[in-house]
Protein backbone atom coordinates (compact mmCIF):
# COMPACT_ATOMS: atom_id res chain seq x y z
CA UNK A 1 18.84 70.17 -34.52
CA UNK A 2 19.60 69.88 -30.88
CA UNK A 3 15.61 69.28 -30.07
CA UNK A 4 16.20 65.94 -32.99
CA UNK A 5 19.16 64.99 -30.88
CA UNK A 6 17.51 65.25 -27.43
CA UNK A 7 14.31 63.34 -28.64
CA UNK A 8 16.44 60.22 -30.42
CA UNK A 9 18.25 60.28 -26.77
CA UNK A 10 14.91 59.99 -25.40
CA UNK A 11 13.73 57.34 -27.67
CA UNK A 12 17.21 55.58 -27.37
CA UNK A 13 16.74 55.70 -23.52
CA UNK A 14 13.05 54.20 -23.47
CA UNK A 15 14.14 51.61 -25.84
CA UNK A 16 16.82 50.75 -23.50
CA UNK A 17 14.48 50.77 -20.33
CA UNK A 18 11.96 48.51 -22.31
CA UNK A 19 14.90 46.21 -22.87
CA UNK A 20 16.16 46.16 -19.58
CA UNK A 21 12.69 45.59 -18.62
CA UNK A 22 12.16 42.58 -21.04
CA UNK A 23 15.00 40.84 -19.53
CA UNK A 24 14.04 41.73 -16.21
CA UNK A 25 10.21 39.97 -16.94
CA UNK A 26 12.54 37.01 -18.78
CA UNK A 27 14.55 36.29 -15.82
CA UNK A 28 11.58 36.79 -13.57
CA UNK A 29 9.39 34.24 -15.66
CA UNK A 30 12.42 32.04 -15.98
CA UNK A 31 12.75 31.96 -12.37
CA UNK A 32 9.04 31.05 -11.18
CA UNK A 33 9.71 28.70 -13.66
CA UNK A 34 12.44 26.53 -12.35
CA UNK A 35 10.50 27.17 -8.86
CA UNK A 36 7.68 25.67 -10.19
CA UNK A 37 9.59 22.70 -11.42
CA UNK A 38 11.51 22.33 -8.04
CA UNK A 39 7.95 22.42 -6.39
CA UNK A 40 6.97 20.00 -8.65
CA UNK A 41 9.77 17.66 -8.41
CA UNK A 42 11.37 17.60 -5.12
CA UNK A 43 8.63 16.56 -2.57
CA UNK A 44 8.08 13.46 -4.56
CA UNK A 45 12.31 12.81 -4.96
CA UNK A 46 12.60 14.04 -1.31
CA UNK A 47 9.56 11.36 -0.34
CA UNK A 48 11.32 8.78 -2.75
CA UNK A 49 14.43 9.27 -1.12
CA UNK A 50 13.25 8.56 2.45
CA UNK A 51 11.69 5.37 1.60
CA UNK A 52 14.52 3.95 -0.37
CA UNK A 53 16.97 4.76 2.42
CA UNK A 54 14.93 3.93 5.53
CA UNK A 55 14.07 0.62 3.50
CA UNK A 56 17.47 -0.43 2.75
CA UNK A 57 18.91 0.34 6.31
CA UNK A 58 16.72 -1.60 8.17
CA UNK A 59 16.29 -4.52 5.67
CA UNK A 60 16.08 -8.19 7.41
CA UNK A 61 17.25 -11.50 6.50
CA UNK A 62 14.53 -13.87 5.38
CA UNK A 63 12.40 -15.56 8.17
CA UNK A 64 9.05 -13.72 8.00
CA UNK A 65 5.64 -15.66 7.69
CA UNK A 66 5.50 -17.73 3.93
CA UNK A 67 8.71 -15.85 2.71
CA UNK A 68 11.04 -18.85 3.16
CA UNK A 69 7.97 -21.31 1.92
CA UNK A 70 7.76 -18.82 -0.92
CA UNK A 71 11.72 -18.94 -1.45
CA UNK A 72 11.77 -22.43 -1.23
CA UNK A 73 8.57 -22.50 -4.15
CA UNK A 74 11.02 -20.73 -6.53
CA UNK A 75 13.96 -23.12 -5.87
CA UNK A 76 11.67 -26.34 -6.66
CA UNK A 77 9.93 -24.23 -9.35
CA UNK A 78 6.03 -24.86 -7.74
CA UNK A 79 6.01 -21.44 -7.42
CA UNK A 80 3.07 -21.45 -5.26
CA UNK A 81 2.52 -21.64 -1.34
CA UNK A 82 -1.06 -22.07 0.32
CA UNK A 83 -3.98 -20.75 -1.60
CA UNK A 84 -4.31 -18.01 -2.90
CA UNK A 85 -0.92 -19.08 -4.11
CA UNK A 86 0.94 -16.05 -5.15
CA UNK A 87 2.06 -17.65 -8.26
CA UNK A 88 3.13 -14.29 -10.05
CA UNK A 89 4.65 -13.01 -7.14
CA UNK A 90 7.09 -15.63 -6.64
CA UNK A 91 7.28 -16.59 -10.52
CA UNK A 92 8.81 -12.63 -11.18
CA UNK A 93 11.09 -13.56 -7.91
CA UNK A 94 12.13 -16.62 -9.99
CA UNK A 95 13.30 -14.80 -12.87
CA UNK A 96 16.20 -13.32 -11.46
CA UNK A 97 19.19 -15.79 -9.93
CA UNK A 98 18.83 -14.88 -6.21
CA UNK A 99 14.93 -15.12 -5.25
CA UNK A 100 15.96 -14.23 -1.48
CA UNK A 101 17.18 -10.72 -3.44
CA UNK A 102 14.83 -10.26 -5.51
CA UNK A 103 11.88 -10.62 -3.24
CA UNK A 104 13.69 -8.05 -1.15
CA UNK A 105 14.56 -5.75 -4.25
CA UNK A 106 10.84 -5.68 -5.40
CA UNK A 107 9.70 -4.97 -1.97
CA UNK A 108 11.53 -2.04 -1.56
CA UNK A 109 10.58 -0.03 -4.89
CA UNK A 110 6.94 -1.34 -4.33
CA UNK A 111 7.07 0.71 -1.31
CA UNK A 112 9.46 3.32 -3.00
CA UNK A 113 6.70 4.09 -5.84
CA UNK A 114 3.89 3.26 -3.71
CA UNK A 115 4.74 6.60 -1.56
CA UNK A 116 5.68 8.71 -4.52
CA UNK A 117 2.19 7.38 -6.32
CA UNK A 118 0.45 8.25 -2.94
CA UNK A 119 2.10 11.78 -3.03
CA UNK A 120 0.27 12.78 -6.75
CA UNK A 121 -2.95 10.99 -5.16
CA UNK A 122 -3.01 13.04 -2.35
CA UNK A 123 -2.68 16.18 -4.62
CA UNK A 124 -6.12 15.79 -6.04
CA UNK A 125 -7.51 16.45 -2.52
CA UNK A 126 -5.22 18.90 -0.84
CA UNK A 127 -2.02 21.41 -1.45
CA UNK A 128 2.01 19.92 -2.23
CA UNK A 129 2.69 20.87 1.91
CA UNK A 130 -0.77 18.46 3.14
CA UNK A 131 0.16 15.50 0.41
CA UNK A 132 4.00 15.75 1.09
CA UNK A 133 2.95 15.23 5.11
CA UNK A 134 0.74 12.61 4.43
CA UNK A 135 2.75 10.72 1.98
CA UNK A 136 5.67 10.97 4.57
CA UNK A 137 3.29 9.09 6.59
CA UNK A 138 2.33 6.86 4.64
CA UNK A 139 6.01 5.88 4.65
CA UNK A 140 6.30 5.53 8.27
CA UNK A 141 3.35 3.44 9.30
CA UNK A 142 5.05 0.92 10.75
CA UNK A 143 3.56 -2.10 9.54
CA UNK A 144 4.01 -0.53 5.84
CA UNK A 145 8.06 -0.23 6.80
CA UNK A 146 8.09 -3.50 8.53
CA UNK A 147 6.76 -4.95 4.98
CA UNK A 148 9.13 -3.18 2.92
CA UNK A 149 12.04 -4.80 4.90
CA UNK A 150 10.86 -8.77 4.86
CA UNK A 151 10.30 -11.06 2.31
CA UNK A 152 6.62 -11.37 1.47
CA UNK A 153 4.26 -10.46 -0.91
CA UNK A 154 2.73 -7.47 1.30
CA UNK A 155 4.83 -4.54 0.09
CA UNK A 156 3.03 -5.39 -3.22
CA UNK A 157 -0.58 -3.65 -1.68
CA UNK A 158 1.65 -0.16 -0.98
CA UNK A 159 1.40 0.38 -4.37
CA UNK A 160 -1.40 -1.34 -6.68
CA UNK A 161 -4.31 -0.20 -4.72
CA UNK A 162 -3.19 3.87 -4.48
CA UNK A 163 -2.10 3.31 -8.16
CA UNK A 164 -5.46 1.96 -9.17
CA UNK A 165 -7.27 5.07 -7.66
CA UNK A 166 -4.72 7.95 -8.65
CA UNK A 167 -5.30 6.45 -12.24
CA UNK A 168 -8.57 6.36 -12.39
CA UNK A 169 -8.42 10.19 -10.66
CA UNK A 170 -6.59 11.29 -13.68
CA UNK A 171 -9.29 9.49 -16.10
CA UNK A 172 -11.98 11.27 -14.65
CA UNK A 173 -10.08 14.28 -14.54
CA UNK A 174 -8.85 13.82 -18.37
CA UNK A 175 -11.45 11.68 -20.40
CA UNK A 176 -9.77 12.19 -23.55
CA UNK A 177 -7.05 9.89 -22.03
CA UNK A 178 -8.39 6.47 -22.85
CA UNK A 179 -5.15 5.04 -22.06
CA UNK A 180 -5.35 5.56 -18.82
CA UNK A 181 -8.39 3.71 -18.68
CA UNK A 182 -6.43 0.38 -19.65
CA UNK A 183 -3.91 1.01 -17.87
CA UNK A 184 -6.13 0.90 -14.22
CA UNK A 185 -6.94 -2.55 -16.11
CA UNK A 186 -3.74 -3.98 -16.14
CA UNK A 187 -2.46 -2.48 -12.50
CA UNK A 188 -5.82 -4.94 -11.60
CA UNK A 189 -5.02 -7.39 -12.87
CA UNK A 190 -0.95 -7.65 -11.88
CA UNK A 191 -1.97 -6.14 -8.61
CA UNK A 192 -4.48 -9.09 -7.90
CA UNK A 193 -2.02 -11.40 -9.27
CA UNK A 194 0.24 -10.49 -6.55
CA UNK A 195 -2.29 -10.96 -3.95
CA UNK A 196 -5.35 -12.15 -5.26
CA UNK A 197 -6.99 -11.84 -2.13
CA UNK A 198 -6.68 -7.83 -2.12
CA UNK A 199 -7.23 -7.57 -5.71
CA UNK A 200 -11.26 -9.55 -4.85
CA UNK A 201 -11.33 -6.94 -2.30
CA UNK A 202 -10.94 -3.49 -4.94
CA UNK A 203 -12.96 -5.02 -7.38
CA UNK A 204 -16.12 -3.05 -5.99
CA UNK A 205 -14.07 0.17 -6.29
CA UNK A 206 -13.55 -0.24 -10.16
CA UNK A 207 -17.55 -1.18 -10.16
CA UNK A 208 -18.72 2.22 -8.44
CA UNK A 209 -16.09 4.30 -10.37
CA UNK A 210 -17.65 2.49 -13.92
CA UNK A 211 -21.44 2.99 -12.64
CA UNK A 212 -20.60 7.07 -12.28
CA UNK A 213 -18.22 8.05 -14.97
CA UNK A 214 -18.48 5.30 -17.63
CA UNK A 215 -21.11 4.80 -20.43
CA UNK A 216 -22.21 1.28 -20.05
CA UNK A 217 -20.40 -0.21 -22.83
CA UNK A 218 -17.56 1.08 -21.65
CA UNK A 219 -17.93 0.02 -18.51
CA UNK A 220 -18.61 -3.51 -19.66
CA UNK A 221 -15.44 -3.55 -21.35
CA UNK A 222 -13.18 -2.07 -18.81
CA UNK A 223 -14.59 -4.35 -15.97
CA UNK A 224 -14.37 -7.26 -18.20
CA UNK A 225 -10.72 -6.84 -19.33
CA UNK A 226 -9.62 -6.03 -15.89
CA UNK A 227 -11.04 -9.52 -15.14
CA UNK A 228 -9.73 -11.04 -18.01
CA UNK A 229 -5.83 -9.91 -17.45
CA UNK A 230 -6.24 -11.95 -14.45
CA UNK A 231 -6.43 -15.08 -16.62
CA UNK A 232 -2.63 -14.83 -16.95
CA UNK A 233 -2.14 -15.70 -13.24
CA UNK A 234 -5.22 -17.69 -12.44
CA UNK A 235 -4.55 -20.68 -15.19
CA UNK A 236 -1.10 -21.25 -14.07
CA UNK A 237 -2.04 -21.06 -10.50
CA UNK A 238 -4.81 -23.94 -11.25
CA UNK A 239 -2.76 -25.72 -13.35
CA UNK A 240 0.54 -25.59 -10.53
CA UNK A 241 -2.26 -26.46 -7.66
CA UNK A 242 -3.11 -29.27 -9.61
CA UNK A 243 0.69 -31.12 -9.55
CA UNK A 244 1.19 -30.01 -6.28
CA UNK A 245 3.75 -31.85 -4.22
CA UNK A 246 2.06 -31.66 -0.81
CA UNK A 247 5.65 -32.94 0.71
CA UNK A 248 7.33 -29.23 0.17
CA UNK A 249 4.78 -26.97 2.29
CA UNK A 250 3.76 -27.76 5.98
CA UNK A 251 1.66 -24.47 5.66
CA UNK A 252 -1.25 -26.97 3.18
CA UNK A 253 -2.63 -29.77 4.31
CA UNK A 254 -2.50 -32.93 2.60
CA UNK A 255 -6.21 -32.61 1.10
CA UNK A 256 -5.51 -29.79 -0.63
CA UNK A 257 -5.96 -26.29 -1.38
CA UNK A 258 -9.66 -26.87 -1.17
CA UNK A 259 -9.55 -27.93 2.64
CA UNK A 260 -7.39 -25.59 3.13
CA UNK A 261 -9.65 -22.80 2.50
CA UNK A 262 -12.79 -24.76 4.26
CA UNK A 263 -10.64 -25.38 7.29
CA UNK A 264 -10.40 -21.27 7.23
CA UNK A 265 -14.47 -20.62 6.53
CA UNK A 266 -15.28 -23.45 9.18
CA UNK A 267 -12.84 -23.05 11.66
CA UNK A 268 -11.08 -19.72 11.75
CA UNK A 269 -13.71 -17.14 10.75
CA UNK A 270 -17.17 -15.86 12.13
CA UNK A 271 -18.92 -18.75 10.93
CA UNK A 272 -17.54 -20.92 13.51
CA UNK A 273 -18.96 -18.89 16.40
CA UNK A 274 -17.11 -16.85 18.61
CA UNK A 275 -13.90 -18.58 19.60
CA UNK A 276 -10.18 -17.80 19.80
CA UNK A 277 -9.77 -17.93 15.97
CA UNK A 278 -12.37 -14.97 15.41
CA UNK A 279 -11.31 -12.77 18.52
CA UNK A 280 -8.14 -13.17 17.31
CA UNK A 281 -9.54 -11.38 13.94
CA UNK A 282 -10.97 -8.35 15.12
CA UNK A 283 -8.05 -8.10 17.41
CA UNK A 284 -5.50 -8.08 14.70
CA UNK A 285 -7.60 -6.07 12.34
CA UNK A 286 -8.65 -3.46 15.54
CA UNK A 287 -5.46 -3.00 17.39
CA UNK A 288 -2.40 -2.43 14.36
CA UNK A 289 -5.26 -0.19 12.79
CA UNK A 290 -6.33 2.33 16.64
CA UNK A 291 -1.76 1.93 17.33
CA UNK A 292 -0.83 2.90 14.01
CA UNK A 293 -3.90 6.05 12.92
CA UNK A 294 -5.21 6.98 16.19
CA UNK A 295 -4.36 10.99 15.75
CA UNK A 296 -6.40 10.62 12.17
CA UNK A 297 -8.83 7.77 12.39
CA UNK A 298 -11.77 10.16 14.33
CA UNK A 299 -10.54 13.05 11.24
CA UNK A 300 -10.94 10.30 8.77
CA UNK A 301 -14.64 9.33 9.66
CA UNK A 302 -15.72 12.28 9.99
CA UNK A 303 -14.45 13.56 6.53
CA UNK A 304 -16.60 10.58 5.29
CA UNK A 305 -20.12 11.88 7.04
CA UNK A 306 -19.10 15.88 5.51
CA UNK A 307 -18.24 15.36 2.17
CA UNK A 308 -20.21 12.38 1.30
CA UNK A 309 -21.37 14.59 -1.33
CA UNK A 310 -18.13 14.13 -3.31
CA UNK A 311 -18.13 10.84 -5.03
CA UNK A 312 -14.42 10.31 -4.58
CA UNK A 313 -14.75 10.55 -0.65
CA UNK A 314 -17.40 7.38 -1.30
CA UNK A 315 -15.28 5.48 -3.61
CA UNK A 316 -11.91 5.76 -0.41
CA UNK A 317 -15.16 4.27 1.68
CA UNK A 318 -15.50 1.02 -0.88
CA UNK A 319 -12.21 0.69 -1.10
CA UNK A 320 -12.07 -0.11 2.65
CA UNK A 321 -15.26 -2.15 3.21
CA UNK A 322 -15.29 -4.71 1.59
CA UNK A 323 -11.31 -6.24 3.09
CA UNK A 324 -12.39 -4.83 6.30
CA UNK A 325 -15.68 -6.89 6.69
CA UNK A 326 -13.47 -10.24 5.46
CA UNK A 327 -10.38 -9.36 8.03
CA UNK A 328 -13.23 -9.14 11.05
CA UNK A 329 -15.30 -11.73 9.89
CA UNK A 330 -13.00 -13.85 7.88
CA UNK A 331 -9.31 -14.27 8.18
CA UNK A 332 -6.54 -11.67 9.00
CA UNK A 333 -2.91 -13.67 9.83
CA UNK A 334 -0.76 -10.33 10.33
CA UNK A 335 -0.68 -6.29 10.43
CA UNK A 336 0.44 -6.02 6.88
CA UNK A 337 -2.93 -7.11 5.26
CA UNK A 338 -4.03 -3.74 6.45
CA UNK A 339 -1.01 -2.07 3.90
CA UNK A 340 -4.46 -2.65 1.31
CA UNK A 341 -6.53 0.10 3.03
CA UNK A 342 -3.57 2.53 4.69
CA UNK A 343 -3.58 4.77 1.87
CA UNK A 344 -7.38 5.02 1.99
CA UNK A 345 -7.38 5.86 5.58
CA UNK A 346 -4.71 8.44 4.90
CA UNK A 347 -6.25 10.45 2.17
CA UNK A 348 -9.96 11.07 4.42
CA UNK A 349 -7.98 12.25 7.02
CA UNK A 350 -4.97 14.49 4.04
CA UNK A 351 -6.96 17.86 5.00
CA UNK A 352 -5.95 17.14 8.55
CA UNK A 353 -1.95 18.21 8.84
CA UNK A 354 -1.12 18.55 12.25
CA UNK A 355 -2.25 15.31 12.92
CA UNK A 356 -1.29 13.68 10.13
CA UNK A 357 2.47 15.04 10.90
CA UNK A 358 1.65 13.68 14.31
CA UNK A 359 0.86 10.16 12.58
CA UNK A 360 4.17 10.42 11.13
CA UNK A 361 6.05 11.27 13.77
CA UNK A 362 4.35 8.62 16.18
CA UNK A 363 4.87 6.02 13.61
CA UNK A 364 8.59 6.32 13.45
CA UNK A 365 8.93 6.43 17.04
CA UNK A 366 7.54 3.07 17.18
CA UNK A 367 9.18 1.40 14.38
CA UNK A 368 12.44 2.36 15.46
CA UNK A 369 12.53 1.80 19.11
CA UNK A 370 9.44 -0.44 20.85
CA UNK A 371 10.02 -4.40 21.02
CA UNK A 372 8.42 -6.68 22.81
CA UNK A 373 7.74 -7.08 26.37
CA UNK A 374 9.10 -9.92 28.25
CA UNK A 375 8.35 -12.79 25.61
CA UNK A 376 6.74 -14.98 26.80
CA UNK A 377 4.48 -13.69 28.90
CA UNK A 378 1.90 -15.32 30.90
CA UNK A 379 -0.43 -12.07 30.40
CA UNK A 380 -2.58 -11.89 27.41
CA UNK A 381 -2.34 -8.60 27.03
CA UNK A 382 1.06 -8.92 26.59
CA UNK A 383 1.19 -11.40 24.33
CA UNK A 384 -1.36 -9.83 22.02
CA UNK A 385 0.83 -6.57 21.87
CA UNK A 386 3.43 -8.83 21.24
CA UNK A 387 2.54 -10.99 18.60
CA UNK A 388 -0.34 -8.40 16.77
CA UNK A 389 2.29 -5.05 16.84
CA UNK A 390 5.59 -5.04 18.52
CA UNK A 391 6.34 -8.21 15.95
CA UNK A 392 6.39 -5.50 13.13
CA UNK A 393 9.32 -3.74 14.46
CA UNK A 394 12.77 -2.69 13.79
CA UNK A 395 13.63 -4.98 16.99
CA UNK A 396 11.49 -7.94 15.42
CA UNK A 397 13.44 -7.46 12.33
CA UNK A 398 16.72 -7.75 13.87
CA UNK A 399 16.76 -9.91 16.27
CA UNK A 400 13.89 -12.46 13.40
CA UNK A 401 11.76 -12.10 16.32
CA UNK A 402 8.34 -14.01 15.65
CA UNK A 403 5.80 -15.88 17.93
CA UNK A 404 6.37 -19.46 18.95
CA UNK A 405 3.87 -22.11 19.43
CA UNK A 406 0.43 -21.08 21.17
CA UNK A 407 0.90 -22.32 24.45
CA UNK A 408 3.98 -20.93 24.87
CA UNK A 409 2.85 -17.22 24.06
CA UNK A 410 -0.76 -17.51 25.06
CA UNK A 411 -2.07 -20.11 27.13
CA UNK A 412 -5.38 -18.15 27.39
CA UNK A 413 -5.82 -19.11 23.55
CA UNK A 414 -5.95 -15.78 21.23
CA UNK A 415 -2.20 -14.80 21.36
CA UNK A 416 -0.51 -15.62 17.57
CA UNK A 417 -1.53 -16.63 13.96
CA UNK A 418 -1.38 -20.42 13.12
């Protein structure tokens, strides 16, 4: 009798042990659980956080390059400026009662889920601790915060392109997602509607990724609707080109959008020879580019030349070509065209953490407290640090700091944008 009672104590006990042990693994699992989740969730609301705030506290008043032509395009309802027109840009602005807010509003969550898109990017080549540095740097570039505080249709490029490419990440990762196929379509298409320029410029990118992971019909078809979307910007553009009132903009001469963009080919780019128009190029495309990535820009190449194996490390290189070659050789007005290949630049060099922490860190530094040096200046050198980086500047933004005439900032003939 006693030996039943001591062995259903025994089996009582190890019942109880397993138990306790159950809900020991249960609380365990439940805990690396919520860990997980908190991995998962805070870098990206930590990174989302950042931008919103550092956004909103240094926002501007409107003064910056086309914003108030682009303002006053709303108001008449042209809703275009000089070619390529930004007609979808400033026809969402127009929706909403105060363009001058609205602009501004879209601005900052362009850069607010430009980062946060960046972050998940960034995950497909590195750990949450290298993509949560670089997308904090990403943040702080300062020509990417300078665009997130003016009114302009820059802050539109943190987003669209590094959307584009972590979509099309995911497809290749997860074919059975057709969906996200389209949906790299119609982030083309808006994302070239809001500056058709850039959108010309990834076009190649979408045609590399469809030549390696698409069957040809299906590469057809994507390529074609991406072009296709576009239709729903570049008809009204023609069509509002085509009443233009000359009389609102002094930004287009009074032949038209056509000798507008001649006066560009013939006058401002390569073609023309070497002049003050195309110094002035490489010098705006060369010098925001070395001040802003010069702890990751050696990294970055030579991440290209190592892994050029990995088609992905190819497809960052297309993506930066093909606007690079047009800034040099073409046209580049300011430091924010560039906001279309930072994220590129970024992810060749997301391996790389000390420095890119360093970018970061070097990035807000500047932002926050260089402005320019006795403006004007009689020195070139001067005037092109001026005019090509301290302009994008908490200071600049302030104080609606931006280069006068030419021969009052540069009498030796390469110092601002016309």
């Amino acid at each position: 009798m006693s030996k039943k009672l001591q062995t259903n104590d025994q089996d009582r006990t190890e019942e109880s042990g397993m138990g306790r042990n159950r809900s020991i693994f249960g609380l365990q699992m439940l805990r690396l659980s919520c860990d997980s989740l908190q991995g998962r969730l805070l870098p990206p609301l930590a990174l989302a956080i950042f931008t919103l705030v550092t956004r909103v506290l240094c926002s501007g008043s409107i003064y910056f390059a086309d914003g108030p032509n682009q303002v006053r395009a709303i108001l008449k309802k042209v809703y275009i400026v000089q070619p390529p027109g930004y007609w979808l840009f400033d026809r969402i602005a127009g929706l909403f009662p105060n363009p001058i807010t609205a602009i501004s509003v879209m601005n900052i969550l362009f850069s607010v889920a430009g980062v946060v898109v960046f972050y998940y990017a960034a995950l497909f080549f590195t750990g949450r601790r290298n993509a949560f540095l670089a997308a904090l740097a990403y943040s702080s570039i300062f020509y990417i915060w300078f665009s997130g505080e003016v009114h302009s249709t820059y802050a539109s490029q943190i987003l669209f392109p590094v959307s584009i490419f972590y979509v099309l990440l995911r497809y290749e990762r997860d074919k059975a997602e057709s969906w996200l196929l389209w949906l790299a379509a119609v982030l083309f298409a808006v994302g070239a509607g809001l500056r058709p320029s850039d959108g010309a410029f990834l076009f190649p990118m979408l045609v590399y990724f469809s030549a390696v992971w698409l069957p040809w019909r299906k590469a057809v078809l994507f390529l074609a609707l991406s072009l296709a979307m576009c239709l729903a910007w570049v008809v009204p553009t023609a069509w509002a080109y085509h009443h233009f009132d000359h009389d609102y903009f002094s930004g287009l001469p009074a032949e038209g959008a056509s000798s507008y963009t001649m006066n560009i080919v013939k006058v401002r780019s390569v073609m023309a020879g070497v002049n003050a128009y195309s110094l002035a190029n490489v010098t705006r495309y060369v010098l925001p580019l070395m001040v802003a990535f010069w702890p990751v820009l050696t990294i970055a190449v030579l991440s290209i030349v190592r892994h050029w194996e990995d088609w992905r490390i190819r497809m960052l290189l297309i993506w930066i070509l093909p606007g690079s070659l047009f800034f040099i050789l073409s046209y580049i007005a300011d430091a924010p065209y560039l906001n279309f290949l930072s994220a590129a630049v970024l992810l060749l060099a997301v391996r790389a953490p000390r420095m890119i922490a360093v970018t970061a860190v070097w990035n807000i530094v500047l932002f926050l407290s260089f402005c320019p040096i006795q403006n004007p200046s009689q020195r070139l050198s001067v005037n092109v640090w001026n005019n090509y980086t301290a302009q994008f500047t908490r200071y600049a933004i302030n104080h609606q700091w931006q280069p006068k005439s030419l021969s009052q900032l540069n009498p030796g003939g390469i110092g601002v944008r016309h």
